[in-house]
C-alpha atoms as a PDB file:
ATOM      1  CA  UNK A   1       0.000   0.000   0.000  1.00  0.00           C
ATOM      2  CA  UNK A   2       2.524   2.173   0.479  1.00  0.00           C
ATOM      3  CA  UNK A   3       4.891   1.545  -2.546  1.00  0.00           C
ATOM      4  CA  UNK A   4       0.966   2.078  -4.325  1.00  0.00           C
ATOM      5  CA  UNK A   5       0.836   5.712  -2.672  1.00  0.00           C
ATOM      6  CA  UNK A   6       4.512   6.345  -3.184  1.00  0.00           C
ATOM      7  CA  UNK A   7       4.393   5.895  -6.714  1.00  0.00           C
ATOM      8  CA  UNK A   8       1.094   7.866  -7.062  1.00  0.00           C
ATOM      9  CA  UNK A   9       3.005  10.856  -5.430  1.00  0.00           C
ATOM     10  CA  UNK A  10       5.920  10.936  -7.487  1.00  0.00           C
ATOM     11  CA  UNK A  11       3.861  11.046 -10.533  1.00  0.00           C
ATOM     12  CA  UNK A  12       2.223  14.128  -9.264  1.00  0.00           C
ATOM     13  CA  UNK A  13       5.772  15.488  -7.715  1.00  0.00           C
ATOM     14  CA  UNK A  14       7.102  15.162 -11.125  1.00  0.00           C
ATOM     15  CA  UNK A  15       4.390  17.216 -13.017  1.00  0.00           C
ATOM     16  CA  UNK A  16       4.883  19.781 -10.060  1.00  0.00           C
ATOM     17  CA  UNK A  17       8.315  20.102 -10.871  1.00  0.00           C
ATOM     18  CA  UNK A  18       8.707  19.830 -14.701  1.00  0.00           C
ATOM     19  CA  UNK A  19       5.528  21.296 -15.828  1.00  0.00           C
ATOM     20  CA  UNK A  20       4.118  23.729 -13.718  1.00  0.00           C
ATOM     21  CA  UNK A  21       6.491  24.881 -11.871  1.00  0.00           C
ATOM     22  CA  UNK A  22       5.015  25.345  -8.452  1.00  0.00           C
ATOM     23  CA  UNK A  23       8.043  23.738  -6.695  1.00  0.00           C
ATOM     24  CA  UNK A  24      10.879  25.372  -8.701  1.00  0.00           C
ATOM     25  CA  UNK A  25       9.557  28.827  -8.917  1.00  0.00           C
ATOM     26  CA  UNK A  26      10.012  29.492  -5.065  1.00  0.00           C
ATOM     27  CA  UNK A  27       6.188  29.009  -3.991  1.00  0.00           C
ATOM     28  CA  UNK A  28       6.329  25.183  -3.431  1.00  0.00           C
ATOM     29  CA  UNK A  29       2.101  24.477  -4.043  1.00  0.00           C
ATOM     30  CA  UNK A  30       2.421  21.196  -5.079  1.00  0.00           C
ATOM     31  CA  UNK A  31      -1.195  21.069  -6.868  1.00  0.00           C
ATOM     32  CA  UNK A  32      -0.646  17.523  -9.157  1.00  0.00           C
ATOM     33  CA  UNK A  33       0.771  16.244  -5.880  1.00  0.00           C
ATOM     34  CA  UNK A  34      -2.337  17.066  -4.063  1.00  0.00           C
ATOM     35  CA  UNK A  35      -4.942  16.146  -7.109  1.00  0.00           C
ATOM     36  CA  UNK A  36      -3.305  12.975  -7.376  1.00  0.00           C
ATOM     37  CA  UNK A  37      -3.461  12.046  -3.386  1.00  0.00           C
ATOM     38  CA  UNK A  38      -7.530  13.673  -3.904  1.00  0.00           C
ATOM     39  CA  UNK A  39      -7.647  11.364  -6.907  1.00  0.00           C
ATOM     40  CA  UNK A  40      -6.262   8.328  -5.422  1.00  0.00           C
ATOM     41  CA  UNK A  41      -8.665   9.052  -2.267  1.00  0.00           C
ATOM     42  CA  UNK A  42     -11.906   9.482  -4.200  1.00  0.00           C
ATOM     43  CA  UNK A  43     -11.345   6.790  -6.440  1.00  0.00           C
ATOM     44  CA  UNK A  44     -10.671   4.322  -3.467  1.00  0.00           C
ATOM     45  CA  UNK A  45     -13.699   5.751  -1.113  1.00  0.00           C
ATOM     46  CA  UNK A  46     -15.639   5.386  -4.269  1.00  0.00           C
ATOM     47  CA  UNK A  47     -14.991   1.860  -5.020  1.00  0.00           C
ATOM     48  CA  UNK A  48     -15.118   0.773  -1.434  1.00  0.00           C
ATOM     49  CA  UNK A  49     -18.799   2.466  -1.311  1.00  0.00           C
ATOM     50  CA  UNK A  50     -19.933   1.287  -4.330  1.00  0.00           C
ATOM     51  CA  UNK A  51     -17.401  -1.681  -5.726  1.00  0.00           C
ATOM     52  CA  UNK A  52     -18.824  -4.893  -4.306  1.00  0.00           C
ATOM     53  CA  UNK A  53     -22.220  -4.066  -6.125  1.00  0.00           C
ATOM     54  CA  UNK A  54     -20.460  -3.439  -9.456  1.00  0.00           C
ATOM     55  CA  UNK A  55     -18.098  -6.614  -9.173  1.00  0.00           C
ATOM     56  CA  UNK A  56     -21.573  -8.671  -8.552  1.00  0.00           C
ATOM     57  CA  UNK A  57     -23.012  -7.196 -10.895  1.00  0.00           C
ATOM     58  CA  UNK A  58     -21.076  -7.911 -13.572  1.00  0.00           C
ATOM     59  CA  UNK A  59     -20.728 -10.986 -12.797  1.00  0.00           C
ATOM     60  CA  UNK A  60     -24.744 -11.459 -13.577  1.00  0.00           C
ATOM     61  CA  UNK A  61     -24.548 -13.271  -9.402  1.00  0.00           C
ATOM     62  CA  UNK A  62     -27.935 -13.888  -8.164  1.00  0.00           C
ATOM     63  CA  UNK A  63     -28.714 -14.414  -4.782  1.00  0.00           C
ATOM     64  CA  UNK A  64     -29.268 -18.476  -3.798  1.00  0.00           C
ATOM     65  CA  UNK A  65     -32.273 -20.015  -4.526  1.00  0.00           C
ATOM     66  CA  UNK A  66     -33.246 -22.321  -1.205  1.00  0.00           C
ATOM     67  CA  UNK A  67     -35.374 -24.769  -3.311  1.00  0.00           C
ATOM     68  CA  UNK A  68     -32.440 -25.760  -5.186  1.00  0.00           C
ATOM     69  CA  UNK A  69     -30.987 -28.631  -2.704  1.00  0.00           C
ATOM     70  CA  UNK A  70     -27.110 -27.460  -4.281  1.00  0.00           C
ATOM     71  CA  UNK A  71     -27.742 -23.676  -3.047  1.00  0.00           C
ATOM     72  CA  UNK A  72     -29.274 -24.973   0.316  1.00  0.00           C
ATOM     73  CA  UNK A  73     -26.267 -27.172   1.066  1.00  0.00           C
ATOM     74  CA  UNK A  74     -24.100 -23.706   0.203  1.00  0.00           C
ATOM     75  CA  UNK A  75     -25.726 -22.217   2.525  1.00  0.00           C
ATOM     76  CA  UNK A  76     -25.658 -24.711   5.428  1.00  0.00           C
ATOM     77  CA  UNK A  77     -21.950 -24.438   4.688  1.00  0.00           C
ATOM     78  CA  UNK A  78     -21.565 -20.411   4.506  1.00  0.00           C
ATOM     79  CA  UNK A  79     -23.275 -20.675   8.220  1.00  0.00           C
ATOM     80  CA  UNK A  80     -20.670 -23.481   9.505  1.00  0.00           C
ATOM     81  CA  UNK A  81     -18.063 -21.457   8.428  1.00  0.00           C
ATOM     82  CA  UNK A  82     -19.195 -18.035   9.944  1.00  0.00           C
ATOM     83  CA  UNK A  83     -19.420 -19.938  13.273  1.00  0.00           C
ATOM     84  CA  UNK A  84     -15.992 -21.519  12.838  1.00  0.00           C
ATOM     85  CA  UNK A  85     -14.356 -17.820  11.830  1.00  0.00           C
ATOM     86  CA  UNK A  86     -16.514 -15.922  14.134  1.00  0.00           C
ATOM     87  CA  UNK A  87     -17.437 -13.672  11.661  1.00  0.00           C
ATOM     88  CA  UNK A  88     -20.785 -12.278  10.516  1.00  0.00           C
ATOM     89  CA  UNK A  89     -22.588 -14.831   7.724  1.00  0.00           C
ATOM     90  CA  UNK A  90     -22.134 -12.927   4.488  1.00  0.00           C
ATOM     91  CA  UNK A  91     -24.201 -12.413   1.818  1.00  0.00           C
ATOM     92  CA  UNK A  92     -24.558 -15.617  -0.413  1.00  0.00           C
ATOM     93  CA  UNK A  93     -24.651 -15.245  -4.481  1.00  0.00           C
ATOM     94  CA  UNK A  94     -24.861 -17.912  -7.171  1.00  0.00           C
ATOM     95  CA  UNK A  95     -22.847 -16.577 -10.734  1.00  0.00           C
ATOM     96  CA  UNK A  96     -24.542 -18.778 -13.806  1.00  0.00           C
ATOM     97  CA  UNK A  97     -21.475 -20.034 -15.041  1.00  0.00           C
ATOM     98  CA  UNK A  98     -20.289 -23.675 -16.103  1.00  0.00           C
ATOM     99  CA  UNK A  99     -17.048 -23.170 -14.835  1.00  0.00           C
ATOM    100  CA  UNK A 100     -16.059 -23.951 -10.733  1.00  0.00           C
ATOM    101  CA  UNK A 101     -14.566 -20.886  -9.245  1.00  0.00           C
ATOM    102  CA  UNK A 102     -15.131 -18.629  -6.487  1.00  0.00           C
ATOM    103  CA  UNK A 103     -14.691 -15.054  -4.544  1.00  0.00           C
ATOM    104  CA  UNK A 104     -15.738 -12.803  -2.167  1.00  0.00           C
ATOM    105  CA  UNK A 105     -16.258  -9.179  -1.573  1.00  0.00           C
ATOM    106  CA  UNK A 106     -16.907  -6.299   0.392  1.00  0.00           C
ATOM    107  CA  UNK A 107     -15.412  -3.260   2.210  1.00  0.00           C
ATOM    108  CA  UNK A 108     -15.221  -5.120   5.502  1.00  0.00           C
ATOM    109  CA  UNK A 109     -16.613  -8.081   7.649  1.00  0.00           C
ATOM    110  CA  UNK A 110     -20.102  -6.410   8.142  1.00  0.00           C
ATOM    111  CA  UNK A 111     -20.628  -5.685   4.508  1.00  0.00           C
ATOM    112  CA  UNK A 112     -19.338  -8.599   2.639  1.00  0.00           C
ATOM    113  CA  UNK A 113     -20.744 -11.338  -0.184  1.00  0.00           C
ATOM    114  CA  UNK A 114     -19.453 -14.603  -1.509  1.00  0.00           C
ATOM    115  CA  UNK A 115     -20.051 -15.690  -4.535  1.00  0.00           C
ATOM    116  CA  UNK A 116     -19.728 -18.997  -6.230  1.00  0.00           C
ATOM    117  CA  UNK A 117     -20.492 -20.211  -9.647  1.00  0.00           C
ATOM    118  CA  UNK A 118     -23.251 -22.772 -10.153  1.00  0.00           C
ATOM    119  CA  UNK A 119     -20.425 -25.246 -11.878  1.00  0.00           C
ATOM    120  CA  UNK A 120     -18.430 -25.050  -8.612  1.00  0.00           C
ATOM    121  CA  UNK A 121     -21.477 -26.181  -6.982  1.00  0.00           C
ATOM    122  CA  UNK A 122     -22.235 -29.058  -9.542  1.00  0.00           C
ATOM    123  CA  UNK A 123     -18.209 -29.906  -9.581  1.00  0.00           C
ATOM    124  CA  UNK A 124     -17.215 -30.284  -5.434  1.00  0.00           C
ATOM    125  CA  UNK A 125     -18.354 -32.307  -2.895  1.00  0.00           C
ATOM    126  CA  UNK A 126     -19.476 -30.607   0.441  1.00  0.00           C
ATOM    127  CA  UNK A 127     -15.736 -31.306   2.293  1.00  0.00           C
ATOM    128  CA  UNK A 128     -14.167 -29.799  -0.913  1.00  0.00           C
ATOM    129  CA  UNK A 129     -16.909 -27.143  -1.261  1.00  0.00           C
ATOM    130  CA  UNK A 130     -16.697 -25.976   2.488  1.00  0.00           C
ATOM    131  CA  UNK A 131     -12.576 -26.044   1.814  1.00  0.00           C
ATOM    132  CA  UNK A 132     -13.011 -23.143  -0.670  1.00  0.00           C
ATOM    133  CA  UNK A 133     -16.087 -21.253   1.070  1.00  0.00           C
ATOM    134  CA  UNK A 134     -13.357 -21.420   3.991  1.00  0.00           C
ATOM    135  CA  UNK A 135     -11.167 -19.824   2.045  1.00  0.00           C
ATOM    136  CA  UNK A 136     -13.475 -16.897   0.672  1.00  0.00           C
ATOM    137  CA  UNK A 137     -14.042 -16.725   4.332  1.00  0.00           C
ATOM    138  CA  UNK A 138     -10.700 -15.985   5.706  1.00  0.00           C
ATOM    139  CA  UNK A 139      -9.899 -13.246   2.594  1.00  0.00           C
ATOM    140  CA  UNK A 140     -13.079 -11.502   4.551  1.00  0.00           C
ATOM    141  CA  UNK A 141     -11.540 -12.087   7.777  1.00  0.00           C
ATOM    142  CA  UNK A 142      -8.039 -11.049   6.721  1.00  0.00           C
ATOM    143  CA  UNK A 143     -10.146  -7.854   5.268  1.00  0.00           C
ATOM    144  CA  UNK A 144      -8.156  -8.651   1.642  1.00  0.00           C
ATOM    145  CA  UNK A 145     -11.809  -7.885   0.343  1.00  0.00           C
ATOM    146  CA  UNK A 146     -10.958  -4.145   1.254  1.00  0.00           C
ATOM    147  CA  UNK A 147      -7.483  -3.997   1.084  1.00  0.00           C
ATOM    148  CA  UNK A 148      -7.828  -5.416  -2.828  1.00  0.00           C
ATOM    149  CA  UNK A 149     -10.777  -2.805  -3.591  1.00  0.00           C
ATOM    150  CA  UNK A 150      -8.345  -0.076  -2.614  1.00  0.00           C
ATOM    151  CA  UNK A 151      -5.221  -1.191  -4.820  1.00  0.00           C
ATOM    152  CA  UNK A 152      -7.656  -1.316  -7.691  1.00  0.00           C
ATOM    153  CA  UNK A 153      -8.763   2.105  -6.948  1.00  0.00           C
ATOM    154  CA  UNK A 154      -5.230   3.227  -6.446  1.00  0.00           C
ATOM    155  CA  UNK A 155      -4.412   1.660 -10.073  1.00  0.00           C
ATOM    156  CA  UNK A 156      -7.316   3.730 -11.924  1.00  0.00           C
ATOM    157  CA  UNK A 157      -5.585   6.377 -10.309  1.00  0.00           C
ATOM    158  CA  UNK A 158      -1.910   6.063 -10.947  1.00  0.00           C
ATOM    159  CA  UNK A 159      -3.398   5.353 -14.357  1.00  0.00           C
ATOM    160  CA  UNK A 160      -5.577   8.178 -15.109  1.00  0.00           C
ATOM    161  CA  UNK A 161      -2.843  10.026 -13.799  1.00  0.00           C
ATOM    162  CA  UNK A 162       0.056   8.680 -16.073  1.00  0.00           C
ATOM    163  CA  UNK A 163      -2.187   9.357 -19.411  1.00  0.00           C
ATOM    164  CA  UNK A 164      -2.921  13.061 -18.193  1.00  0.00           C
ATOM    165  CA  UNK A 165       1.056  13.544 -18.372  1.00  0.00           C
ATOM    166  CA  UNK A 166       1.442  11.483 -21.408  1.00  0.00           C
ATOM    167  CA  UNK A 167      -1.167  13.329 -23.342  1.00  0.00           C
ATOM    168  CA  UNK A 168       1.046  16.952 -21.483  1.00  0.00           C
ATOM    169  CA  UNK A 169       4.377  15.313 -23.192  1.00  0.00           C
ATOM    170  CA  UNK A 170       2.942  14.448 -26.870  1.00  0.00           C
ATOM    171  CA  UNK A 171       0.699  17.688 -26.886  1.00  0.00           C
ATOM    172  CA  UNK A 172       3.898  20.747 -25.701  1.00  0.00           C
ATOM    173  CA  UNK A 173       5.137  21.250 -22.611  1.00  0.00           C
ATOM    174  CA  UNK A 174       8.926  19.934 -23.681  1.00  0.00           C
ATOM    175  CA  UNK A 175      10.615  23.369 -23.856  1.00  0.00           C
ATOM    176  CA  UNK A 176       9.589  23.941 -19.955  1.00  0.00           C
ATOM    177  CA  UNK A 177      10.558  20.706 -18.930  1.00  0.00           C
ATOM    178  CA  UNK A 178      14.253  21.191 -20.715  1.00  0.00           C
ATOM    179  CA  UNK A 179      14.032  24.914 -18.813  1.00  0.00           C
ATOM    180  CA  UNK A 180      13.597  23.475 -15.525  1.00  0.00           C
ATOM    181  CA  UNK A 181      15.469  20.351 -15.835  1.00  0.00           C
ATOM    182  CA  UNK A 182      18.565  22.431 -16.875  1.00  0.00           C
ATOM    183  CA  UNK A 183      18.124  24.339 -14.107  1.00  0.00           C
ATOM    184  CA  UNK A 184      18.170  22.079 -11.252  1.00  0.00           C
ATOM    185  CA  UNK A 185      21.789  21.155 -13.033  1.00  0.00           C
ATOM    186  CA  UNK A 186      22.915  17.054 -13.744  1.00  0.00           C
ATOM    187  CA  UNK A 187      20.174  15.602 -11.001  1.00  0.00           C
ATOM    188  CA  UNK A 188      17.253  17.538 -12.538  1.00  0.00           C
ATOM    189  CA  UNK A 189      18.457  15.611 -16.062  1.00  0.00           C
ATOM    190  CA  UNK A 190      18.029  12.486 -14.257  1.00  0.00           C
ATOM    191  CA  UNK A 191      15.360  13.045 -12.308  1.00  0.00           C
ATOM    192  CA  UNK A 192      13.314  14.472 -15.865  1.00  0.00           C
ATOM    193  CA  UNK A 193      14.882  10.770 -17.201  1.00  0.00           C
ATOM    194  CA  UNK A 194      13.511   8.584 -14.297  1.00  0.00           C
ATOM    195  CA  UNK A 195      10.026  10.603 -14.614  1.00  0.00           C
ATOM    196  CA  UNK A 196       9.419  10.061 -18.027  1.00  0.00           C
ATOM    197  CA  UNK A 197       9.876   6.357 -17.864  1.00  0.00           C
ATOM    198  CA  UNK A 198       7.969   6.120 -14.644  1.00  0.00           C
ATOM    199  CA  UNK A 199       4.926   7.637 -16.783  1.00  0.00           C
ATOM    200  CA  UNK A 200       5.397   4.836 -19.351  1.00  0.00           C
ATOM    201  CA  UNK A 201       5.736   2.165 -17.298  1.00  0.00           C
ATOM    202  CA  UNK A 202       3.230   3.139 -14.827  1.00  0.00           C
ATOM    203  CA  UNK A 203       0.268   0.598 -15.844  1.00  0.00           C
ATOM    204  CA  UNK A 204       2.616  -2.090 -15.941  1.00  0.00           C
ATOM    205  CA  UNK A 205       4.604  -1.284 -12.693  1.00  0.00           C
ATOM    206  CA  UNK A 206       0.970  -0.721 -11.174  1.00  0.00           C
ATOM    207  CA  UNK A 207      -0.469  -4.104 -12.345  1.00  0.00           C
ATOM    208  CA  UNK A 208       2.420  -5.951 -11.246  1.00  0.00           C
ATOM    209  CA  UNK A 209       2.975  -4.698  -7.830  1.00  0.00           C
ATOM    210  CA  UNK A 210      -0.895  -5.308  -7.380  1.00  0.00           C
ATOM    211  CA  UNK A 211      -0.314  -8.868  -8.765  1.00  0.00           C
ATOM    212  CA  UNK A 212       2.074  -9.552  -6.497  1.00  0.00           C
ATOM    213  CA  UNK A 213      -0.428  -8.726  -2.988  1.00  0.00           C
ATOM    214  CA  UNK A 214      -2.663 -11.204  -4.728  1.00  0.00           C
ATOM    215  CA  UNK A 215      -0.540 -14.437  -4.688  1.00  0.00           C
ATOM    216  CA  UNK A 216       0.623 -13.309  -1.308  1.00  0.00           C
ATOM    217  CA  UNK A 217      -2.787 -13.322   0.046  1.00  0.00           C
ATOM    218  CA  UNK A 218      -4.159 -16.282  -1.787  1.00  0.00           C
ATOM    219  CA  UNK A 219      -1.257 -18.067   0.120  1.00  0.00           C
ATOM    220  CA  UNK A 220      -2.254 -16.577   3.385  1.00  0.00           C
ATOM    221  CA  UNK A 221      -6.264 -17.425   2.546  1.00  0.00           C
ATOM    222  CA  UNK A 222      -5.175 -21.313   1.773  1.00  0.00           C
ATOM    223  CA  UNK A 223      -3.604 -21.783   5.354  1.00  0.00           C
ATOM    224  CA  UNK A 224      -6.142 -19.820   7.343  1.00  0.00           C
ATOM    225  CA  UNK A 225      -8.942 -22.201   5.393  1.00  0.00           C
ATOM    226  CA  UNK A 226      -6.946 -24.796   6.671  1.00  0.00           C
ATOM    227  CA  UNK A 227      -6.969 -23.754  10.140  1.00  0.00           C
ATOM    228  CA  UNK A 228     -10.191 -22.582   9.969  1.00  0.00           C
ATOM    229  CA  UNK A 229     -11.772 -26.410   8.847  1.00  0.00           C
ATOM    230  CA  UNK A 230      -8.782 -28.626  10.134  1.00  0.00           C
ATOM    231  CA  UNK A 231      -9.048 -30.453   6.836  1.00  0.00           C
ATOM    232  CA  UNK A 232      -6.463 -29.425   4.652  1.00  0.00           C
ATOM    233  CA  UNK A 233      -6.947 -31.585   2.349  1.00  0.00           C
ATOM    234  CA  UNK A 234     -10.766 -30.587   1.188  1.00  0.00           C
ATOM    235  CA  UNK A 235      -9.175 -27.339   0.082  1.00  0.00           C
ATOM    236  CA  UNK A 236      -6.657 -29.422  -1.557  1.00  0.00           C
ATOM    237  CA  UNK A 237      -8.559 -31.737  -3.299  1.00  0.00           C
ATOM    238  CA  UNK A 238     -10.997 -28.575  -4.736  1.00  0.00           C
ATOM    239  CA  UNK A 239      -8.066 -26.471  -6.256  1.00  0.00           C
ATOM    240  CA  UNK A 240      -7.168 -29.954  -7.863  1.00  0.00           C
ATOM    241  CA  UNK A 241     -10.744 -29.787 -10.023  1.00  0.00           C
ATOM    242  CA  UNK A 242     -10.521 -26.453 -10.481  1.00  0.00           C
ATOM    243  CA  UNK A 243      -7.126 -26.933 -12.112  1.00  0.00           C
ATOM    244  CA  UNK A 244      -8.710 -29.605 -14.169  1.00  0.00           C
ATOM    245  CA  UNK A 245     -11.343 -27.688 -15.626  1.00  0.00           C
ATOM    246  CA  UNK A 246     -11.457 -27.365 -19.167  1.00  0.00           C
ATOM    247  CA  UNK A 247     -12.844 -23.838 -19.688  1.00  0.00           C
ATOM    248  CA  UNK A 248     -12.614 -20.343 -17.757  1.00  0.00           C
ATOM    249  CA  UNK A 249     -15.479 -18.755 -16.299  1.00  0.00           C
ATOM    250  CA  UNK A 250     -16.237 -16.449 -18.692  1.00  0.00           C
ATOM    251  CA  UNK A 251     -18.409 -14.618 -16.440  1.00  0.00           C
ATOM    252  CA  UNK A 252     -16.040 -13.135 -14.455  1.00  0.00           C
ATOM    253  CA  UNK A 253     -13.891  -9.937 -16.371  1.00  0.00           C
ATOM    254  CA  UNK A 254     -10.238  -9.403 -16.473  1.00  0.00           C
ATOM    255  CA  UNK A 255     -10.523  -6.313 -13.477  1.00  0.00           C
ATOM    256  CA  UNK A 256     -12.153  -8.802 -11.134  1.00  0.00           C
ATOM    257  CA  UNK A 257      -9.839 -11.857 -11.973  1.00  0.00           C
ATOM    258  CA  UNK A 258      -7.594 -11.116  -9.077  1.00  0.00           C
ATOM    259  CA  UNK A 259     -10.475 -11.433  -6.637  1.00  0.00           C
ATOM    260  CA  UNK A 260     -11.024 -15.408  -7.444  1.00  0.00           C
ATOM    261  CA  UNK A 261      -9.765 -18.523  -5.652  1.00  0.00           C
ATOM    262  CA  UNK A 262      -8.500 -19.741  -9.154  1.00  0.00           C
ATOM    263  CA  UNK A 263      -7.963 -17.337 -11.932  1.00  0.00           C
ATOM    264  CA  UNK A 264     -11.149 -17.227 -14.215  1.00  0.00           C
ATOM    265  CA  UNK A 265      -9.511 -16.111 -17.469  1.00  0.00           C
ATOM    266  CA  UNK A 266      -7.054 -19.620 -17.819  1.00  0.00           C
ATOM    267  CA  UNK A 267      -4.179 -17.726 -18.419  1.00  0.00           C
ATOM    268  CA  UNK A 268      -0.804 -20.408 -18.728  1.00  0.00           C
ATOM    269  CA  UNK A 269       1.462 -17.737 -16.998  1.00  0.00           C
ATOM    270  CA  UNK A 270      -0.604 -19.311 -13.563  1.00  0.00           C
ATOM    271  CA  UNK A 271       0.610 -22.223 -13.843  1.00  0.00           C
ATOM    272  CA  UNK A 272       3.932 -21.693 -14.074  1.00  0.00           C
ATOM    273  CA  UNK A 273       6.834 -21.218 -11.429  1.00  0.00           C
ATOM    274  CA  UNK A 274       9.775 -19.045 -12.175  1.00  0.00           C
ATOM    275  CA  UNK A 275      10.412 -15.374 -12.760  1.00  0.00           C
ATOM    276  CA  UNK A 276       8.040 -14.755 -15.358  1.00  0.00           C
ATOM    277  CA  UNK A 277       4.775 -16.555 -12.995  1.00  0.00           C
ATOM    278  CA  UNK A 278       6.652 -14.342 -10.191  1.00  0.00           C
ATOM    279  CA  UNK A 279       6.230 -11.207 -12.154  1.00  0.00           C
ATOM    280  CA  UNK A 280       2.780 -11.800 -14.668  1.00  0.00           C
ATOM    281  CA  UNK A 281       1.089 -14.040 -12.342  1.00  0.00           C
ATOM    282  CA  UNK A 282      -2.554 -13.301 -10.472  1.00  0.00           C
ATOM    283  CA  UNK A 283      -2.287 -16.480  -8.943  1.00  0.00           C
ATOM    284  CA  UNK A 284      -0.048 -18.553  -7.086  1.00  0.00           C
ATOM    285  CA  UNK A 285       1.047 -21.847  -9.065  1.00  0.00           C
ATOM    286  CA  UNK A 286      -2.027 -24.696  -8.038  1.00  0.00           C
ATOM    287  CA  UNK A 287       0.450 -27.280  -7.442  1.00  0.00           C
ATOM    288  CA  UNK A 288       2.203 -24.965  -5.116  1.00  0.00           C
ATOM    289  CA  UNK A 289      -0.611 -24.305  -3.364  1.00  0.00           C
ATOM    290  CA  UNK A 290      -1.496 -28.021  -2.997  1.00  0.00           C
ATOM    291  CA  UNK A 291       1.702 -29.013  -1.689  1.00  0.00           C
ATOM    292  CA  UNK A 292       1.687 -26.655   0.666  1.00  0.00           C
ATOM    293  CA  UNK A 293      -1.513 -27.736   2.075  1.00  0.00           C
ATOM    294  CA  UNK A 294      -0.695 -31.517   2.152  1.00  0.00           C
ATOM    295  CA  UNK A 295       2.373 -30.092   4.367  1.00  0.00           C
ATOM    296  CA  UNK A 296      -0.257 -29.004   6.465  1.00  0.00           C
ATOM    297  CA  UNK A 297      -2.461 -32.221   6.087  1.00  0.00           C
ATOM    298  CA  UNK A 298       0.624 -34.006   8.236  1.00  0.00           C
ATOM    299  CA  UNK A 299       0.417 -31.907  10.910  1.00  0.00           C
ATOM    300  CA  UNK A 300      -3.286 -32.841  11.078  1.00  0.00           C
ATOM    301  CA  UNK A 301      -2.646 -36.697  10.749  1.00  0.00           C
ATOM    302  CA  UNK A 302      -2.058 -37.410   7.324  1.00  0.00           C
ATOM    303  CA  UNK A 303      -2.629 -36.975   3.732  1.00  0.00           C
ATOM    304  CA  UNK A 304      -5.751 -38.465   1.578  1.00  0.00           C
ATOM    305  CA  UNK A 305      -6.681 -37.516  -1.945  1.00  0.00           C
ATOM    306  CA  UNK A 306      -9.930 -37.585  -3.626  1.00  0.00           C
ATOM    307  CA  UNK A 307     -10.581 -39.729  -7.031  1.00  0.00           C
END
């Protein structure tokens, strides 16, 4: 969160400084510095407000239907694991899509939602089923359903932000940025250098950073599902099916994919280990994830796998 707000405020400090002048010209009024911390602020008090409804709605997520005996079992679960977490049972949705996956929602404990596709449903049996509703469950307890919301406020602003000074470079501007560059000597140069690129890499430098919190706390929400059921292995023996599944759940969109206990949109990179998975990867590699949990299945007297 901090590198997130860092980076924001350099963008701003750097438009300061080159373009308008209000730090060189002896009145230090930082004003892109302070529209970009108002920017990054609104966005992020917007989407925390408003976000979980959008990310449902997209989605097409309905809520459960108790005369279907697959929703009512959901929800038997959903309560078991509110009592287990101690946490307030959230609200329950059902996304219309073939393919098992999963995710929650929500600014904080109080106002949260879980949502699960009707192929997850159809695909899991109930230990496997309340493995991943476990896991949705602890992202809500670890509040990664807010702290996610905010980075992806924080990127629409470090975005919106970086185009505003593209569009400034392409359109004029160049002359005053040589002026005050060449007066704030050799470090101004590099300063003007390190700038620039920071405005052309900013939506990939934003994306990954936010890519990286995601596999972090999917590894954190695996072992705190564990805890939470004291079955491992359910958990375990879920990810393996939804590793297996043929198609991704096309319901879910690309700025939501992060959100989801697999990612929906297939992508190879996922599945990888290495540098590149490190770097381009939502997820955590499956097979990682499983091992780790059959680690844990040890400590809880051994290992069993599901046909």
């Amino acid at each position: 969160m901090s590198a997130f707000v860092l980076f924001l405020t350099l963008l701003g400090l750097g438009f300061d400084f080159f373009y308008l002048g209000t730090i060189t010209d002896g009145t230090f009024l930082p004003v892109a510095t302070l529209v970009a911390a108002g920017l990054g602020s609104l966005s992020a008090w917007w989407s925390l407000q408003g976000g979980a409804k959008a990310v449902l709605s997209s989605t097409g997520a309905r809520p459960l239907d108790a005369n279907n005996p697959s929703h009512r079992q959901l929800l038997n679960v959903v309560e078991e694991m509110s009592i287990a977490s101690g946490l307030p049972k959230p609200s329950i949705f059902v996304v219309p899509d073939a393919d098992p996956n999963a995710f929650a929602t929500g600014k904080n404990p109080q106002h949260s939602s879980i949502a699960v596709t009707q192929g997850l449903l159809d695909t899991l049996t109930r230990e496997e089923l309340q493995g991943v509703v476990a896991h949705e469950m602890s992202h809500i307890r670890n509040y990664d359903i807010r702290l996610m919301t905010v980075i992806a406020a924080l990127i629409g602003a470090i975005l919106l932000l970086s185009d505003g000074a593209r569009r400034a470079m392409w359109y004029g501007g160049g002359s005053q940025r040589r002026k005050r560059s060449n007066q704030a000597g050799g470090l101004g140069a590099i300063l003007l250098v390190m700038w620039i690129i920071g405005i052309i890499l900013a939506p990939l430098v934003s994306q990954l950073m936010a890519f990286a919190v995601s596999r972090r706390r999917e590894y954190l929400a695996d072992a705190s599902a564990a805890e939470m059921t004291r079955n491992p292995m359910g958990l375990a023996n879920a990810l393996r099916k939804l590793e297996n599944a043929a198609a991704p759940t096309t319901s879910v969109k690309r700025g939501a994919a992060h959100l989801c206990i697999v990612d929906p949109l297939g992508r190879k990179v996922n599945l990888k280990e290495g540098l590149t998975a490190e770097l381009f990867g939502t997820h955590p590699p499956i097979d990682k994830r499983i091992l780790a949990l059959e680690a844990m299945a040890y400590q809880y007297g051994g290992v069993t796998t599901s046909a």
